[in-house]
C-alpha atoms as a PDB file:
ATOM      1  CA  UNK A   1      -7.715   3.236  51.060  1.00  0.00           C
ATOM      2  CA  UNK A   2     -11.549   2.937  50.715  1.00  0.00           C
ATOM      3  CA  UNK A   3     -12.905   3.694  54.028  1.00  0.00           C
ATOM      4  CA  UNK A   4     -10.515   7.020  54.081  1.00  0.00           C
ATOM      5  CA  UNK A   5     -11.620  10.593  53.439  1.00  0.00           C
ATOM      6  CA  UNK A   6     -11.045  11.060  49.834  1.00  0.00           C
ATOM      7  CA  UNK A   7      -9.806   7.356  49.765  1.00  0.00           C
ATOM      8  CA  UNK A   8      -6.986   8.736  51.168  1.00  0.00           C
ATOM      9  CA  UNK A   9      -5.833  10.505  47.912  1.00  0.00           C
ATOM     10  CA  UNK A  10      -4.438  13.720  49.890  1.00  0.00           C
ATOM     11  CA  UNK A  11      -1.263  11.724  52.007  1.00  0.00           C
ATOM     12  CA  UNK A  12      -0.805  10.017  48.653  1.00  0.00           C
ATOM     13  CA  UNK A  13      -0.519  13.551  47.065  1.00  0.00           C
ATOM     14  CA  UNK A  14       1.749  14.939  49.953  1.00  0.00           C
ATOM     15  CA  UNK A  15       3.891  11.702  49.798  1.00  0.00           C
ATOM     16  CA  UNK A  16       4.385  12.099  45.885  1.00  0.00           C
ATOM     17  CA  UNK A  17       5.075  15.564  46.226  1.00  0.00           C
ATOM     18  CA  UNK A  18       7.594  15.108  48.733  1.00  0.00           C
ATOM     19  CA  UNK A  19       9.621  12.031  46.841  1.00  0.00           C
ATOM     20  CA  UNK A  20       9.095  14.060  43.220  1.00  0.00           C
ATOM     21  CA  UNK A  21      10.875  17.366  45.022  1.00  0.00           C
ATOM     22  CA  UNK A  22      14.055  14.657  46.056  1.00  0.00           C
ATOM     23  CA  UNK A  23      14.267  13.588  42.385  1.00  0.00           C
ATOM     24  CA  UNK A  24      12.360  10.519  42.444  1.00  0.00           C
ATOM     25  CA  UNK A  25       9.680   9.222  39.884  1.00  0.00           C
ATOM     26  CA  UNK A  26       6.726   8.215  41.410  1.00  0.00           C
ATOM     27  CA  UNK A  27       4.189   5.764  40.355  1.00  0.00           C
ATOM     28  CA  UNK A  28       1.022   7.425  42.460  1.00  0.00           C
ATOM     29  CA  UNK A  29      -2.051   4.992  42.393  1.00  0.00           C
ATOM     30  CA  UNK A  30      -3.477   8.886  43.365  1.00  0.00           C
ATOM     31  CA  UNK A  31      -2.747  10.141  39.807  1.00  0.00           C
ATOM     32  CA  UNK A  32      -3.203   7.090  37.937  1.00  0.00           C
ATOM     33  CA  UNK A  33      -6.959   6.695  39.447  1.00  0.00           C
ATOM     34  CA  UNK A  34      -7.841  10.350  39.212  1.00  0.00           C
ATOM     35  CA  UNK A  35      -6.236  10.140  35.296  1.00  0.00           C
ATOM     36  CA  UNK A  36      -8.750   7.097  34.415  1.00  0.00           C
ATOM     37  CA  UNK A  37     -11.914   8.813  36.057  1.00  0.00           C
ATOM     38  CA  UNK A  38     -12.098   8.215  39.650  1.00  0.00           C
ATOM     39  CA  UNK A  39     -13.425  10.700  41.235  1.00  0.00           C
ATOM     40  CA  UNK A  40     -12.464  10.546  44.999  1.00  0.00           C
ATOM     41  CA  UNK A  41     -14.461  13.404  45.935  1.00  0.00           C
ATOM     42  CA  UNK A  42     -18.002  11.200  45.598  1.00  0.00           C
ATOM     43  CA  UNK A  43     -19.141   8.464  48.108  1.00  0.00           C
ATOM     44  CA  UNK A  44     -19.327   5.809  45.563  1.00  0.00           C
ATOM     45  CA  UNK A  45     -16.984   3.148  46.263  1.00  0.00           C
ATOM     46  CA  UNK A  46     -14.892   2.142  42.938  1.00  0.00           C
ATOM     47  CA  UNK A  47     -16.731  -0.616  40.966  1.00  0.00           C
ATOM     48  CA  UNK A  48     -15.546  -4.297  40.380  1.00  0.00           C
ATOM     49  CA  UNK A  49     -13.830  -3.323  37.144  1.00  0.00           C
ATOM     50  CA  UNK A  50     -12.455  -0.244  38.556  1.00  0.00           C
ATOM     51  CA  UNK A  51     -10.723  -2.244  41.403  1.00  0.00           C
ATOM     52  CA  UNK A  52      -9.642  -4.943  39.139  1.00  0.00           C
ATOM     53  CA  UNK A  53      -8.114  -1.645  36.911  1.00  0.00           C
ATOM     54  CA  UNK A  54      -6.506  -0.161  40.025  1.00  0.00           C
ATOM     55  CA  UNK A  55      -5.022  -3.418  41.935  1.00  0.00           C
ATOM     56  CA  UNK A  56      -3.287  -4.407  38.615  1.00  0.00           C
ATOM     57  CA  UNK A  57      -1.724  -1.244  37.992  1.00  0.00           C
ATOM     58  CA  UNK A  58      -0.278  -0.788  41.329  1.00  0.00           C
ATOM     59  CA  UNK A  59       1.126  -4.364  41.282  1.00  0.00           C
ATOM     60  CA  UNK A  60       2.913  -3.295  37.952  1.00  0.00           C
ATOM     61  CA  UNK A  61       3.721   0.054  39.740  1.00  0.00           C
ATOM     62  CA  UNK A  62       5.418  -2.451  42.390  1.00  0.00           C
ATOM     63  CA  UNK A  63       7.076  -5.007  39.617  1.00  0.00           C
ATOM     64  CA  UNK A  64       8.666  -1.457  38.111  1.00  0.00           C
ATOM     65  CA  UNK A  65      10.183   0.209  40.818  1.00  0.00           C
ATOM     66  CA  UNK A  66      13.202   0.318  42.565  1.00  0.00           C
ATOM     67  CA  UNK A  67      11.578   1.585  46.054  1.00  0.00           C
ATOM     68  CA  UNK A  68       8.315   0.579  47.225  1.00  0.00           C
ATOM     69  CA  UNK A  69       7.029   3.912  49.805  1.00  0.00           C
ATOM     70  CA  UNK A  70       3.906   2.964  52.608  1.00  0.00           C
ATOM     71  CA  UNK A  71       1.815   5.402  53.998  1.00  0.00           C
ATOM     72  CA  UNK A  72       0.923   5.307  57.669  1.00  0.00           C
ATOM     73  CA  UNK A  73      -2.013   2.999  57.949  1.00  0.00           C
ATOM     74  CA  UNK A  74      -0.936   0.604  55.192  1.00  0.00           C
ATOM     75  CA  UNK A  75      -1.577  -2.583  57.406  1.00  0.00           C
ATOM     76  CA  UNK A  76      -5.297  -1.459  57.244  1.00  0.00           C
ATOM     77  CA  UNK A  77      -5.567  -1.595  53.430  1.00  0.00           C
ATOM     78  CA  UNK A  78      -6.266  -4.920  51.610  1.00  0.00           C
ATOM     79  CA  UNK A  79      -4.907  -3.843  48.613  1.00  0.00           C
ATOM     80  CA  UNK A  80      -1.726  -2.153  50.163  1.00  0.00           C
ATOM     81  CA  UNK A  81      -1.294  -5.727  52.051  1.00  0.00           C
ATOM     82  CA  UNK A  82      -0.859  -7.368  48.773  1.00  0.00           C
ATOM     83  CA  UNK A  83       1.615  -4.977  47.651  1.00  0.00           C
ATOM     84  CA  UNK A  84       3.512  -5.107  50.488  1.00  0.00           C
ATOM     85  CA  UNK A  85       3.566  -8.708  50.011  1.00  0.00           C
ATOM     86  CA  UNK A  86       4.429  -8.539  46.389  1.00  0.00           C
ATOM     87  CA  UNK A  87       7.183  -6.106  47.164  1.00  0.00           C
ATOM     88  CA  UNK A  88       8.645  -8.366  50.373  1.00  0.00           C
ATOM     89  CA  UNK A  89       8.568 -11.315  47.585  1.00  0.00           C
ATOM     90  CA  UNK A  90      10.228  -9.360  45.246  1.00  0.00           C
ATOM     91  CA  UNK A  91      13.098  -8.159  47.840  1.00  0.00           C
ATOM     92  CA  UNK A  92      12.367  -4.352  46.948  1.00  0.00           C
ATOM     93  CA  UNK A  93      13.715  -1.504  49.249  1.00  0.00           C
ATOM     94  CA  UNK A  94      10.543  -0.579  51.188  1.00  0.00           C
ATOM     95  CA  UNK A  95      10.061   2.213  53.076  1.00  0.00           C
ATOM     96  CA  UNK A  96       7.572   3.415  55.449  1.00  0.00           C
ATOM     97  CA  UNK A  97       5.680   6.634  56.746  1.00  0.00           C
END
């Protein structure tokens, strides 16, 4: 969530924590953009590539699970919007903050 403190990595990092404790596996787009360099502690908004990078590995994140999980705020996000509407197309279990 680019206009976010921290791009909102923090109530991804709670969220993951929480699910992980209950068993789950998590896909976090958190971790996976913090693993391939993104630091979300600068202003610099992610670059073309980077958001190309990002968007198409939460959409696999979304083809691969079983439960999709949406912060509060998701409605606000273009990316989480097409997500969600990958997820409603795919008739996942979604679940919200």
């Amino acid at each position: 969530m680019r206009s976010l403190p921290q791009f909102n990595f923090p109530a991804f990092d709670a969220a993951s924590e929480r699910w992980r404790s209950q068993g789950y596996y998590v896909y976090s787009p958190a971790d996976h953009d913090r693993a391939n360099g993104f630091d979300e502690f600068t202003l610099a908004e992610p670059t073309h590539e980077q958001l190309t990078e990002m968007i198409s590995w939460d959409l696999d994140a979304v083809i691969k699970s079983d439960i999709i999980y949406f912060l509060r705020g998701w409605e606000r996000s273009s990316g989480a919007k097409v997500e969600h509407a990958l997820a409603v197309f795919l008739g996942k279990e979604i679940r919200y903050e």
